[in-house]
C-alpha atoms as a PDB file:
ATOM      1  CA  UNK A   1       1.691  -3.694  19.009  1.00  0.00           C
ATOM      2  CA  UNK A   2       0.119  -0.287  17.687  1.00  0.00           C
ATOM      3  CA  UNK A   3      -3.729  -1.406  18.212  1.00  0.00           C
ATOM      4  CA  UNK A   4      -4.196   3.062  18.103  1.00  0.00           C
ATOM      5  CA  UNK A   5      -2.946   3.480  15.282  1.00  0.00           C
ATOM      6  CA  UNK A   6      -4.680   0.434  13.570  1.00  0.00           C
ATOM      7  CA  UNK A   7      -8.176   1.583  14.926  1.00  0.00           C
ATOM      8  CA  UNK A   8      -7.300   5.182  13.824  1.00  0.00           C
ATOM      9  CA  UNK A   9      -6.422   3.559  10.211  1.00  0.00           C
ATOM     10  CA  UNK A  10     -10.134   2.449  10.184  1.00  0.00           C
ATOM     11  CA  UNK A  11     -11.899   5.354  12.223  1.00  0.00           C
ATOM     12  CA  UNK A  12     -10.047   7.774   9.346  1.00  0.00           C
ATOM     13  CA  UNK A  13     -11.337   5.966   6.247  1.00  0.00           C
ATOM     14  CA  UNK A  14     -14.668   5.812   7.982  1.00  0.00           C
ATOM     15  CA  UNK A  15     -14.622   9.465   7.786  1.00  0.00           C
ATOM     16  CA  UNK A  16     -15.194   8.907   3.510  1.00  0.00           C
ATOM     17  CA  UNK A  17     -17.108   5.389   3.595  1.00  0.00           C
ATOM     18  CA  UNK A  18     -20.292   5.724   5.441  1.00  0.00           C
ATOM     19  CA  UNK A  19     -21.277   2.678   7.208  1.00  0.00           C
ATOM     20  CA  UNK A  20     -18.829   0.048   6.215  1.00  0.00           C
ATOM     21  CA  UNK A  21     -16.677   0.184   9.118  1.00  0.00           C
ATOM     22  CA  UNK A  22     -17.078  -3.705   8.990  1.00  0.00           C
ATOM     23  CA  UNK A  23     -15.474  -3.795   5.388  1.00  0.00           C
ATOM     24  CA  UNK A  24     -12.832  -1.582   6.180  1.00  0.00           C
ATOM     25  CA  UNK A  25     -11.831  -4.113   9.370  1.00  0.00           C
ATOM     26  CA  UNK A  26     -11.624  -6.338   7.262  1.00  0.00           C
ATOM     27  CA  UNK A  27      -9.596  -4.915   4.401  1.00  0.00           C
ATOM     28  CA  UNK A  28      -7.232  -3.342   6.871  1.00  0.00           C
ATOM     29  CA  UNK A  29      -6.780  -7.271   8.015  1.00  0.00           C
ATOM     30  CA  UNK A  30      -6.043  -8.118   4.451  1.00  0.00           C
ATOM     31  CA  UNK A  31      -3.105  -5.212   4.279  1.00  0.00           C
ATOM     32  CA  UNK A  32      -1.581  -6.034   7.632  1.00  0.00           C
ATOM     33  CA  UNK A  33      -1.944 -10.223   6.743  1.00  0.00           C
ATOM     34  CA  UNK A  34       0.154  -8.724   3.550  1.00  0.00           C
ATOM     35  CA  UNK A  35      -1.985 -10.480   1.071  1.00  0.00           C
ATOM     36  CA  UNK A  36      -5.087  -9.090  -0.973  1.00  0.00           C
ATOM     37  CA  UNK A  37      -8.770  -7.953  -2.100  1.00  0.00           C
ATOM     38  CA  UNK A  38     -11.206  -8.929  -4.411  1.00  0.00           C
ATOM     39  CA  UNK A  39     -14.384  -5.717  -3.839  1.00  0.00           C
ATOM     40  CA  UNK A  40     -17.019  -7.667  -5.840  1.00  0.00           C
ATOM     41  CA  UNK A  41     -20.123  -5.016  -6.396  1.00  0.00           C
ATOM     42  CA  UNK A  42     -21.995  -2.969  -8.787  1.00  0.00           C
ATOM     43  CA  UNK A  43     -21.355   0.310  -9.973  1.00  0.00           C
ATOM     44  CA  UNK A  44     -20.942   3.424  -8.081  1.00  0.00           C
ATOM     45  CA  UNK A  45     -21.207   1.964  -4.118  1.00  0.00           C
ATOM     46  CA  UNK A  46     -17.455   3.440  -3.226  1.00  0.00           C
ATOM     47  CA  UNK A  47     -14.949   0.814  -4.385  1.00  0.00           C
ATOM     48  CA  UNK A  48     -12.660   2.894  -6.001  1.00  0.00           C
ATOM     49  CA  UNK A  49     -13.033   5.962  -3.345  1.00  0.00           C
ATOM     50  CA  UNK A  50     -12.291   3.312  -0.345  1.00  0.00           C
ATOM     51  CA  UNK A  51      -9.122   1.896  -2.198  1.00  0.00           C
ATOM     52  CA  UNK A  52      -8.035   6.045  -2.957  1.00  0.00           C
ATOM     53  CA  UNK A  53      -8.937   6.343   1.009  1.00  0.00           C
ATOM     54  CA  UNK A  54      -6.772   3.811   2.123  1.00  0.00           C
ATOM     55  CA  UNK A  55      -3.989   4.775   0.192  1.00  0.00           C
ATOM     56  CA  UNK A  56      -4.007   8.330   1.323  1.00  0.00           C
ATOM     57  CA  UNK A  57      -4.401   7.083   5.089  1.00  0.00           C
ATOM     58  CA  UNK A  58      -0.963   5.354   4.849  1.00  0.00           C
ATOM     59  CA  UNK A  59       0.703   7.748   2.935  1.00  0.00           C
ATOM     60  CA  UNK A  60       1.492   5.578   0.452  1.00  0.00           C
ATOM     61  CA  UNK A  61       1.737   5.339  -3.786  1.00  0.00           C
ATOM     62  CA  UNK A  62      -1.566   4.932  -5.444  1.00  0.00           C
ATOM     63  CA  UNK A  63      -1.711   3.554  -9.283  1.00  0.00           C
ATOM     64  CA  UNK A  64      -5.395   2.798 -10.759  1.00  0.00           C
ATOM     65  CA  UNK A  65      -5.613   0.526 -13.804  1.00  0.00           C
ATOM     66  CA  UNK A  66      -8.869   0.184 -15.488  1.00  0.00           C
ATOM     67  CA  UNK A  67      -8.871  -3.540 -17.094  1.00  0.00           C
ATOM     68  CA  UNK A  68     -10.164  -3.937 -20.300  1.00  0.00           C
ATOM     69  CA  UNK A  69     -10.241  -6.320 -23.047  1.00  0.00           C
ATOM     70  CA  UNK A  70      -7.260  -5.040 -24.803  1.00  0.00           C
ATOM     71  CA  UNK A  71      -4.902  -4.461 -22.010  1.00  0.00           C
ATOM     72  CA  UNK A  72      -1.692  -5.959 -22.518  1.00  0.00           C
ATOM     73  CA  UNK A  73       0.721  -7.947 -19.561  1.00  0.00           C
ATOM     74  CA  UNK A  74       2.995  -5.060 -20.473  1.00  0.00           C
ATOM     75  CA  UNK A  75       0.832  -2.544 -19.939  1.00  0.00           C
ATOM     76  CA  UNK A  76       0.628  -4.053 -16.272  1.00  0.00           C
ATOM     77  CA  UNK A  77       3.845  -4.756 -15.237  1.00  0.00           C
ATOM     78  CA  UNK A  78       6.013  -2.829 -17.492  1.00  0.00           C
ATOM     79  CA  UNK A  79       8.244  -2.923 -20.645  1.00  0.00           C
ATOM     80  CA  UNK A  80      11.454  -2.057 -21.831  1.00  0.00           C
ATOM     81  CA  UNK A  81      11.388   0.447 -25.042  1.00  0.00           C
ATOM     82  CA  UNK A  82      14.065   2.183 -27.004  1.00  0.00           C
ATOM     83  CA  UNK A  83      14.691   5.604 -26.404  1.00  0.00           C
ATOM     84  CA  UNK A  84      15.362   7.233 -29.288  1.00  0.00           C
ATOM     85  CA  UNK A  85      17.190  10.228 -27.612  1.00  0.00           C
ATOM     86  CA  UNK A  86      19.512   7.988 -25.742  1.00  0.00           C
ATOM     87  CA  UNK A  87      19.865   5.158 -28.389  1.00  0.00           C
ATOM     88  CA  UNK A  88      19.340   2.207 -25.824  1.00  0.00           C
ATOM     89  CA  UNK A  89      16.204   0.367 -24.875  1.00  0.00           C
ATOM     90  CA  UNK A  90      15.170   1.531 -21.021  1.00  0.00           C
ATOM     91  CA  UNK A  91      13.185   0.336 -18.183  1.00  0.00           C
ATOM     92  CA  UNK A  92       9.150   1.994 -18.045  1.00  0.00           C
ATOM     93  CA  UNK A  93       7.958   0.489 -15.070  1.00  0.00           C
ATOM     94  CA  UNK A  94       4.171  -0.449 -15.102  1.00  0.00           C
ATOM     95  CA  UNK A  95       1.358   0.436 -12.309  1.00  0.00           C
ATOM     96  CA  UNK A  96       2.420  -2.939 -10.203  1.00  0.00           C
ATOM     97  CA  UNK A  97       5.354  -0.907  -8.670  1.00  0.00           C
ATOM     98  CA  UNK A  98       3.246   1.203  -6.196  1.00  0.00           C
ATOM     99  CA  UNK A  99       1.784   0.410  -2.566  1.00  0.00           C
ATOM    100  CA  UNK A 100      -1.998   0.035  -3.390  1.00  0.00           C
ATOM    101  CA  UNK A 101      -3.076  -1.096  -6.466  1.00  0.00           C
ATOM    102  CA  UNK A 102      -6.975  -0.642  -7.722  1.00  0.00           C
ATOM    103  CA  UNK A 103      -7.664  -3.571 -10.138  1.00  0.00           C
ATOM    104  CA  UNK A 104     -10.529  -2.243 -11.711  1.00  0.00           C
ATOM    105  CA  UNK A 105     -13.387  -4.243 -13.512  1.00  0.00           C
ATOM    106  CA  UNK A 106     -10.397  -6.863 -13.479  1.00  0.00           C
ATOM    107  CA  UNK A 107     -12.546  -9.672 -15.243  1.00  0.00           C
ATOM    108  CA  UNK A 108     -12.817  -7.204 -18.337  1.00  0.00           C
ATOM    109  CA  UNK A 109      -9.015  -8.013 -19.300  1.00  0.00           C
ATOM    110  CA  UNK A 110      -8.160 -11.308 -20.919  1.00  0.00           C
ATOM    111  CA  UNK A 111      -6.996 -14.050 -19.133  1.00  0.00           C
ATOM    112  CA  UNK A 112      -3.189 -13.427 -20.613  1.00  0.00           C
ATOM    113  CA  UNK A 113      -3.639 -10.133 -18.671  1.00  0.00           C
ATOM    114  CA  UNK A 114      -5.070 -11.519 -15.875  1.00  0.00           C
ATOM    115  CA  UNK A 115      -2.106 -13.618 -15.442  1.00  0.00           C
ATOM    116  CA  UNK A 116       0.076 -10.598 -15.069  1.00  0.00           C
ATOM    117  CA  UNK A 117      -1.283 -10.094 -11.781  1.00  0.00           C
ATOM    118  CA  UNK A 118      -0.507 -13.384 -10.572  1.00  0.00           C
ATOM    119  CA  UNK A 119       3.432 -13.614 -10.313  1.00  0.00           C
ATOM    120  CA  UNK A 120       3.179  -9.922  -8.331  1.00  0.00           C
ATOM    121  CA  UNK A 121       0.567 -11.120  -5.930  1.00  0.00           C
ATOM    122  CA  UNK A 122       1.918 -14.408  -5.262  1.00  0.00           C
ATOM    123  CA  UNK A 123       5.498 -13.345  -4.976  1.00  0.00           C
ATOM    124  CA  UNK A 124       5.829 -10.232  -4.789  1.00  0.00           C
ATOM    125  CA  UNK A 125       8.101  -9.294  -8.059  1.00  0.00           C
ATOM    126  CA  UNK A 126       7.694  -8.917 -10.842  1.00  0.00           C
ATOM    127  CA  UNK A 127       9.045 -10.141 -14.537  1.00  0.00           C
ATOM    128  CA  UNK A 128      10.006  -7.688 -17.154  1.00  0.00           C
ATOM    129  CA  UNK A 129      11.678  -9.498 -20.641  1.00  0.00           C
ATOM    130  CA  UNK A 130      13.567 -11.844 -18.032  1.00  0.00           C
ATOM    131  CA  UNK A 131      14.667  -9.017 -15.784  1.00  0.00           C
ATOM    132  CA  UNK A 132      12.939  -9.805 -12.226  1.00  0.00           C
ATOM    133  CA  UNK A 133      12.210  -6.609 -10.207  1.00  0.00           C
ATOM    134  CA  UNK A 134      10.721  -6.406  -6.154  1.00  0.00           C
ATOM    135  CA  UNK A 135       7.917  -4.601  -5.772  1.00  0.00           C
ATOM    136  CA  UNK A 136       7.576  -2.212  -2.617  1.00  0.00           C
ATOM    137  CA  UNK A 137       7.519  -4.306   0.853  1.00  0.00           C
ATOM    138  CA  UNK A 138       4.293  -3.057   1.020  1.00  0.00           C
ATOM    139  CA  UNK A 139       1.927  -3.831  -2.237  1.00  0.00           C
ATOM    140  CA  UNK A 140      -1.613  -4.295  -1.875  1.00  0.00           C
ATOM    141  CA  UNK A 141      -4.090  -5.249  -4.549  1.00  0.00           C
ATOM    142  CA  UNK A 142      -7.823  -4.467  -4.756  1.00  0.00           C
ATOM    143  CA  UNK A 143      -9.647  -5.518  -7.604  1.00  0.00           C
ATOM    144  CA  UNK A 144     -13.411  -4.798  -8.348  1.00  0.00           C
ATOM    145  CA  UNK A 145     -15.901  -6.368 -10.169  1.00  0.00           C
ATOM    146  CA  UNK A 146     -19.684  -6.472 -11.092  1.00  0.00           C
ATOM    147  CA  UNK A 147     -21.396  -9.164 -10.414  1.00  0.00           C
ATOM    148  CA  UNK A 148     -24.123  -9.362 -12.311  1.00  0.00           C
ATOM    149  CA  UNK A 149     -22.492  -8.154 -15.729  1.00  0.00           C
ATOM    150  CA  UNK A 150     -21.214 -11.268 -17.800  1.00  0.00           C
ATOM    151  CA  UNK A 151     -21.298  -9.260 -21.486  1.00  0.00           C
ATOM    152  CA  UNK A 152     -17.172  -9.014 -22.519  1.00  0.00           C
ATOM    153  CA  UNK A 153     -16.083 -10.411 -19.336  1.00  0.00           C
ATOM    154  CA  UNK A 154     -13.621 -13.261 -18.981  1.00  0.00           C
ATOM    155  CA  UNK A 155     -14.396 -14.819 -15.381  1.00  0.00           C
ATOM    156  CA  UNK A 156     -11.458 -15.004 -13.316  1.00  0.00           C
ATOM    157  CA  UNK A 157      -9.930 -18.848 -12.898  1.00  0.00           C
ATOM    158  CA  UNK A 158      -9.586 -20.622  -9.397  1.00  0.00           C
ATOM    159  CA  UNK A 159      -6.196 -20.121  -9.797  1.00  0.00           C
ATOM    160  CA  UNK A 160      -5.860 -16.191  -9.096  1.00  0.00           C
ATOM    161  CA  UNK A 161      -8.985 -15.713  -7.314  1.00  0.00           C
ATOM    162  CA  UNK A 162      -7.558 -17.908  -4.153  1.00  0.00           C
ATOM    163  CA  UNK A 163      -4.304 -14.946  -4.691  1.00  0.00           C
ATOM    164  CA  UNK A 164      -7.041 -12.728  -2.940  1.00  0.00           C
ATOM    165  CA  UNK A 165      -6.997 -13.404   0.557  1.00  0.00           C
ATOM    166  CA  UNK A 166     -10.886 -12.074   1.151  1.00  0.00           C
ATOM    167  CA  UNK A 167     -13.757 -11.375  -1.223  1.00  0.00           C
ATOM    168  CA  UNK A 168     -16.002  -8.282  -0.115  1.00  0.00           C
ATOM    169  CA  UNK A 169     -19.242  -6.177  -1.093  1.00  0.00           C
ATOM    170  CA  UNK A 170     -19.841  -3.086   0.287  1.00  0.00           C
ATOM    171  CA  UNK A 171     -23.681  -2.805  -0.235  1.00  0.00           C
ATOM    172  CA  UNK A 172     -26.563  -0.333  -0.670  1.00  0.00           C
ATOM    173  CA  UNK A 173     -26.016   0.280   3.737  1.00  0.00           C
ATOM    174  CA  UNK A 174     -29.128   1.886   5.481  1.00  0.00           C
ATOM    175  CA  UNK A 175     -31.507   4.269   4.985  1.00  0.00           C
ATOM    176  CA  UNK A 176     -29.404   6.457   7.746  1.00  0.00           C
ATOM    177  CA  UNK A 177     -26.338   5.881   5.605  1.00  0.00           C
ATOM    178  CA  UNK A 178     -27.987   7.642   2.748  1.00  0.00           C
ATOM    179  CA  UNK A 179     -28.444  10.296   4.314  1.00  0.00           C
ATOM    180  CA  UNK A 180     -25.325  10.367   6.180  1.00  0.00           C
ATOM    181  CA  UNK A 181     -23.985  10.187   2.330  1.00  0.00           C
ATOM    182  CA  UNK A 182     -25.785  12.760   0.767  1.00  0.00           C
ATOM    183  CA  UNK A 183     -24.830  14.980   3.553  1.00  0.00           C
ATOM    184  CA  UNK A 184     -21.344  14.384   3.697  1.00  0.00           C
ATOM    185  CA  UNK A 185     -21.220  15.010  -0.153  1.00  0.00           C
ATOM    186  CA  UNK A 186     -22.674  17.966  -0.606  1.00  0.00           C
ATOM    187  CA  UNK A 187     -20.282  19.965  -0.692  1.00  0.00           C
ATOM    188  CA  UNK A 188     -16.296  19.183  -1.521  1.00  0.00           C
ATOM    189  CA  UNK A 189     -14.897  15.188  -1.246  1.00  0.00           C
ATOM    190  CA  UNK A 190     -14.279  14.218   2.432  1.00  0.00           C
ATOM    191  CA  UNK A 191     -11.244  12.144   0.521  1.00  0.00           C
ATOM    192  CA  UNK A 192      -9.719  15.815   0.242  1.00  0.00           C
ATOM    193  CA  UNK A 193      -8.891  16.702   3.891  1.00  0.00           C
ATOM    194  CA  UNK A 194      -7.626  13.037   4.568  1.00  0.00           C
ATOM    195  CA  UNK A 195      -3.898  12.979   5.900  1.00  0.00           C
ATOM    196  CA  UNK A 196      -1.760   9.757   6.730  1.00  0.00           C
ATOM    197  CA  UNK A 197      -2.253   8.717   9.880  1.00  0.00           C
ATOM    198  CA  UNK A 198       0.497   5.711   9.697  1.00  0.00           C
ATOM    199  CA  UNK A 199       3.661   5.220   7.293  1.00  0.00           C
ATOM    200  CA  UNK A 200       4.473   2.862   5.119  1.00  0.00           C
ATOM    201  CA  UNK A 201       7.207   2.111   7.368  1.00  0.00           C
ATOM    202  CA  UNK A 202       5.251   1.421  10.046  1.00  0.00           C
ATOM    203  CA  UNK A 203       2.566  -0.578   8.113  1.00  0.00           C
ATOM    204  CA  UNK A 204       5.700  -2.894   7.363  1.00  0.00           C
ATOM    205  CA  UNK A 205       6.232  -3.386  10.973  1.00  0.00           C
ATOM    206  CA  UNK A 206       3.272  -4.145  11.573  1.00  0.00           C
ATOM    207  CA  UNK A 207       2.620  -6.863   8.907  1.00  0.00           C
ATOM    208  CA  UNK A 208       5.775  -8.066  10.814  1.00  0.00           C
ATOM    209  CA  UNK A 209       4.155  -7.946  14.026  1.00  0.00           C
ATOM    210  CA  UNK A 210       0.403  -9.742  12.948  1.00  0.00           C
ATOM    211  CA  UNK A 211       3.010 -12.568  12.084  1.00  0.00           C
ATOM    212  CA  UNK A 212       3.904 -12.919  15.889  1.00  0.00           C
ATOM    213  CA  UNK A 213       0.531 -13.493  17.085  1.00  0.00           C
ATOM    214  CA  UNK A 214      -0.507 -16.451  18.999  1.00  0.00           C
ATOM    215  CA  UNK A 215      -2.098 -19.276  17.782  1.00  0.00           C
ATOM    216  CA  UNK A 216      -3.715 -21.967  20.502  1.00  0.00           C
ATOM    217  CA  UNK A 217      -3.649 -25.560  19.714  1.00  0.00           C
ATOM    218  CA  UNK A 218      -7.578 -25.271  20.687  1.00  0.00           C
ATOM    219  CA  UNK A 219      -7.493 -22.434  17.326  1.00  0.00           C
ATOM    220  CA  UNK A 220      -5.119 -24.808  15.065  1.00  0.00           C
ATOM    221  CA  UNK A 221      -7.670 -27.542  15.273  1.00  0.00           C
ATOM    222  CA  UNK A 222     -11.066 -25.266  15.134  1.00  0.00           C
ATOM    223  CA  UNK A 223      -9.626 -24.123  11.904  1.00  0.00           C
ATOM    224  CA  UNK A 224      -8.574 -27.768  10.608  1.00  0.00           C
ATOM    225  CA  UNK A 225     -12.232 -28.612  11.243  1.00  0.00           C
ATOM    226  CA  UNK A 226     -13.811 -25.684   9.563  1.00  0.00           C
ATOM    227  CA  UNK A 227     -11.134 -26.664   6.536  1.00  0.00           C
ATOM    228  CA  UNK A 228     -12.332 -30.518   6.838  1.00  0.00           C
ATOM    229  CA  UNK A 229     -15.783 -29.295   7.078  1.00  0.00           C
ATOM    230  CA  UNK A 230     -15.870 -27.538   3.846  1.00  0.00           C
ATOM    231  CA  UNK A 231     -14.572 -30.485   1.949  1.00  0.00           C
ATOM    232  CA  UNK A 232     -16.711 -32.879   3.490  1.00  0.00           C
ATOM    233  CA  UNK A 233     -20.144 -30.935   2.643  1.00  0.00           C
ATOM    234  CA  UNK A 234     -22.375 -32.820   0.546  1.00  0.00           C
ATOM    235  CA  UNK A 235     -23.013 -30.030  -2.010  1.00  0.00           C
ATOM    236  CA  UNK A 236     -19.016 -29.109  -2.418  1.00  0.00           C
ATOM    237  CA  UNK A 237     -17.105 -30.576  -4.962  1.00  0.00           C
ATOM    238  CA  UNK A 238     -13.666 -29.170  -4.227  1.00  0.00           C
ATOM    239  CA  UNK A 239     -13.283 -27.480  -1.077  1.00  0.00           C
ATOM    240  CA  UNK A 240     -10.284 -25.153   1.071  1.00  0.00           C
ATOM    241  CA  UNK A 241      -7.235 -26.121   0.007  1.00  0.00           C
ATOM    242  CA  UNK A 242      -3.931 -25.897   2.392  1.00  0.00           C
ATOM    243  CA  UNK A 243      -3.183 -22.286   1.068  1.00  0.00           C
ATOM    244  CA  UNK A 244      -6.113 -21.053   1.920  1.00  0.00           C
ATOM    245  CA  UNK A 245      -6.523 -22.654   5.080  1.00  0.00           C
ATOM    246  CA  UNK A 246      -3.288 -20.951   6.400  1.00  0.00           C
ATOM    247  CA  UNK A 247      -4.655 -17.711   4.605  1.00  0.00           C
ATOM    248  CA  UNK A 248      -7.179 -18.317   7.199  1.00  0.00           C
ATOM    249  CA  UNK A 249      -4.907 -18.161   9.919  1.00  0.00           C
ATOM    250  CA  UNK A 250      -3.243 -14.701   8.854  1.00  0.00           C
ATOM    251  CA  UNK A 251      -6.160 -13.056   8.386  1.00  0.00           C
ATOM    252  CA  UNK A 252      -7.316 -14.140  11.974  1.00  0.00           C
ATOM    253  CA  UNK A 253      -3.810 -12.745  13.672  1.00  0.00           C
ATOM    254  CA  UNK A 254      -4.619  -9.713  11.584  1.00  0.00           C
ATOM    255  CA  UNK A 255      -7.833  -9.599  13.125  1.00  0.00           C
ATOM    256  CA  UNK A 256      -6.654 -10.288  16.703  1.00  0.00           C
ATOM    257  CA  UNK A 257      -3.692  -7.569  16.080  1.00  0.00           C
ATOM    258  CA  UNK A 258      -6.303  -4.932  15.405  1.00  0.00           C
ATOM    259  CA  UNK A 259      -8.153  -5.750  18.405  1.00  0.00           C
ATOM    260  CA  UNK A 260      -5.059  -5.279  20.861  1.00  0.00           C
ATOM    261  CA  UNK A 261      -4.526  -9.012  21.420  1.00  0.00           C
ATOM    262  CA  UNK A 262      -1.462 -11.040  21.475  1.00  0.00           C
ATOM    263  CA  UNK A 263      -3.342 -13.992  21.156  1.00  0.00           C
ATOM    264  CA  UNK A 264      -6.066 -15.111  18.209  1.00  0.00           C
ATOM    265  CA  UNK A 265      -9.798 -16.045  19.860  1.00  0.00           C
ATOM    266  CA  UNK A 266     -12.075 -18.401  17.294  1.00  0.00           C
ATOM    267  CA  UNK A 267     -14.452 -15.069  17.353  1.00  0.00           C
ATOM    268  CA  UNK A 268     -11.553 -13.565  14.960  1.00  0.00           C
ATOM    269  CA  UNK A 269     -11.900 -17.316  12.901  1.00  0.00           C
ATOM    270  CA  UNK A 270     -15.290 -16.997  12.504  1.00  0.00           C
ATOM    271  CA  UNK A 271     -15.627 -13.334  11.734  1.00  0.00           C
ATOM    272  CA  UNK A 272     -13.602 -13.927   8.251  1.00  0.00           C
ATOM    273  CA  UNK A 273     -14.575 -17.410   7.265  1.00  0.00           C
ATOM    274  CA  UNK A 274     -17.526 -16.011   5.073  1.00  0.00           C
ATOM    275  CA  UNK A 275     -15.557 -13.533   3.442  1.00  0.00           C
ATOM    276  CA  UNK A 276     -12.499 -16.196   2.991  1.00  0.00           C
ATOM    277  CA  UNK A 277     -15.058 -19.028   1.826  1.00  0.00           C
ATOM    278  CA  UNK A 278     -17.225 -18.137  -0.286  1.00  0.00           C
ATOM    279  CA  UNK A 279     -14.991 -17.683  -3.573  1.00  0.00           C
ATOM    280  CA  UNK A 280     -13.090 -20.474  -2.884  1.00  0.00           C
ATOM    281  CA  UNK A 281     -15.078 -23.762  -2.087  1.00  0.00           C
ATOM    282  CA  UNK A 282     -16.852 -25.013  -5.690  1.00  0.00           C
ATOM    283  CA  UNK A 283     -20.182 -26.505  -5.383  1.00  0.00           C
ATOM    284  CA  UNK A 284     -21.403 -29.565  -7.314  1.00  0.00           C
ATOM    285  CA  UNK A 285     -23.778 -28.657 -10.360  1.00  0.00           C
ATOM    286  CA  UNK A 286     -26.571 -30.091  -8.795  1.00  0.00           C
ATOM    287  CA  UNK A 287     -25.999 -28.475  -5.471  1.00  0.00           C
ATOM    288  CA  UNK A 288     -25.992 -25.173  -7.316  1.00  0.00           C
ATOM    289  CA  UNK A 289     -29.411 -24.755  -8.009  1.00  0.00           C
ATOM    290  CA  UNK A 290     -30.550 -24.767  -4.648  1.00  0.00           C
ATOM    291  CA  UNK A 291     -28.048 -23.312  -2.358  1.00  0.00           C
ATOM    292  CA  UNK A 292     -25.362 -20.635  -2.595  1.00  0.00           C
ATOM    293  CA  UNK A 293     -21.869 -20.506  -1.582  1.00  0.00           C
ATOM    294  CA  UNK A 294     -22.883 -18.432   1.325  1.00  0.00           C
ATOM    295  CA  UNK A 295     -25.248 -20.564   2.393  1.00  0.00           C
ATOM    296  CA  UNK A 296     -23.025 -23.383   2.352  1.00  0.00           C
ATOM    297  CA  UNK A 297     -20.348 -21.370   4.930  1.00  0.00           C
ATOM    298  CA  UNK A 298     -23.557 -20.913   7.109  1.00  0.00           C
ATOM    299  CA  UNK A 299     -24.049 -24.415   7.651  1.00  0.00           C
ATOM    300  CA  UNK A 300     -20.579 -25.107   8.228  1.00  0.00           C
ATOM    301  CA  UNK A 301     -19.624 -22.604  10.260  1.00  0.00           C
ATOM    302  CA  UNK A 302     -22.820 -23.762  12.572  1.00  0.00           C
ATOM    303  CA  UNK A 303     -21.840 -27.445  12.411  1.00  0.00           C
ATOM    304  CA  UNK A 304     -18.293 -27.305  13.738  1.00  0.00           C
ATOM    305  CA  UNK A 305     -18.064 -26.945  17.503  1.00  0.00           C
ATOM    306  CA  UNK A 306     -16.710 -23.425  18.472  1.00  0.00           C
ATOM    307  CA  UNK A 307     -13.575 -23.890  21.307  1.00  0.00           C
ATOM    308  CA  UNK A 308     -13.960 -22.377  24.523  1.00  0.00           C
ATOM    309  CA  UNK A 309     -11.999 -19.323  24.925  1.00  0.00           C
ATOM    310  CA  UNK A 310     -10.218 -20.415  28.302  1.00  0.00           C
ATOM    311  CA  UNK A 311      -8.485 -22.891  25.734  1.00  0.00           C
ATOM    312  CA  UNK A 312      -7.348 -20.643  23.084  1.00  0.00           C
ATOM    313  CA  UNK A 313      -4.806 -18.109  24.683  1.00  0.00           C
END
């Protein structure tokens, strides 16, 4: 396992993101559990400088694609066109075919557009006038969004949201932060004097690895129960399905992998349940106007008896 070079992954995007070590723990887990991010936030908090910091920290391709309302599936994943100069129609491969992907304002594009995502997130490839290309072994997605903006937006169905493994805000952070921030600033981009600090290579490895973590029996059922939990809460109408229960389970190896353990503890289960949750469980309408979806994870996550650790390695 490389827990060093993991934790130097995080200390080195810490260097640009003041105060959100906790995010970036958690969107590291999302890279090495080879699956994806949804930053949901307003304006101008850092989304788009943590997902340039990331890529520059693993050394790998970068593509940004701002979403709007007349952005084509083509214009996503590509398009064959005639060249003129060579008299035959060639291959222009879209912004999919790179390591980290920023999504942004993704709920600004049409659903059609939206769609285009899906296939490439799911499985990896990607469809171009019935010619199926791979996409790099490692290809992460982060897409933003504001929350509070519904004006020309086209909300993002069930369907792709549960593609994104977690769902994150980074926040206003502390008083200390701000300053932190404004000193930091002043003077050129910290994201300048960022080198890699792992490969590409060996960020492949280690998605390899996280998949070789241990999983108790005492874990397996503490995360069946949190599943049967959510469905069995009297203010959620549809709650975690299979795919995101065993999303559940790669983002705690992830989680235990960073830490320098072989095995997953229900600490590392509990840690990403709210981020895993909340945009997936659907409450009733009633339930809606009195609790939130976070709220909801609280109570569930304090209702279901936590194993003891002796059990779990």
């Amino acid at each position: 396992m490389s827990p060093s070079k993991t934790q130097l992954l995080i200390e080195t995007v810490s260097r640009v993101m003041v105060g959100k070590e906790e995010q970036i723990r958690l969107l590291v887990a999302a890279l090495l559990a080879r699956s994806h991010v949804l930053l949901e936030d307003l304006p101008g908090m850092g989304k788009t400088m943590l997902a340039k910091t990331l890529a520059q920290a693993i050394g790998g391709t970068f593509h940004r694609l701002q979403f709007t309302s007349d952005l084509l599936p083509s214009d996503v994943v590509g398009l064959h066109y005639f060249n003129p100069q060579t008299s035959a129609f060639e291959l222009r491969r879209g912004p999919v075919f790179t390591n980290v992907l920023l999504a942004d304002e993704i709920n600004r594009a049409t659903p059609r557009t939206q769609s285009g995502l899906l296939e490439c997130m799911e499985e990896r490839q990607a469809t171009i006038e019935g010619v199926t290309l791979p996409l790099p072994a490692v290809f992460f997605v982060i897409a933003t969004q504001n929350p509070i903006e519904s004006e020309g937006t086209y909300p993002l169905p069930e369907a792709q949201l549960d593609r994104f493994l977690l769902r994150l805000s980074l926040g206003y952070g502390t008083r200390d932060d701000a300053r932190e921030i404004l000193r930091r600033f002043r003077g050129d981009s910290p994201l300048a004097r960022i080198e890699p600090v792992v490969s590409i290579d060996e960020i492949a490895a280690m998605q390899r690895e996280v998949q070789e973590i241990h999983v108790s029996e005492a874990v397996e059922e503490y995360v069946i129960d949190l599943t049967e939990a959510s469905r069995a809460h009297k203010a959620v109408e549809v709650g975690i399905s299979p795919r995101a229960m065993l999303a559940l389970v790669r983002s705690a190896q992830a989680l235990a992998y960073i830490a320098g353990r072989g095995y997953v503890l229900p600490d590392d289960v509990k840690q990403v349940v709210p981020a895993l949750f909340t945009h997936r469980l659907q409450l009733s309408l009633e339930a809606e106007l009195h609790v939130t979806e976070a709220e909801v994870v609280n109570e569930i996550l304090r209702s279901v008896p936590t194993p003891v650790e002796e059990g779990v390695r």
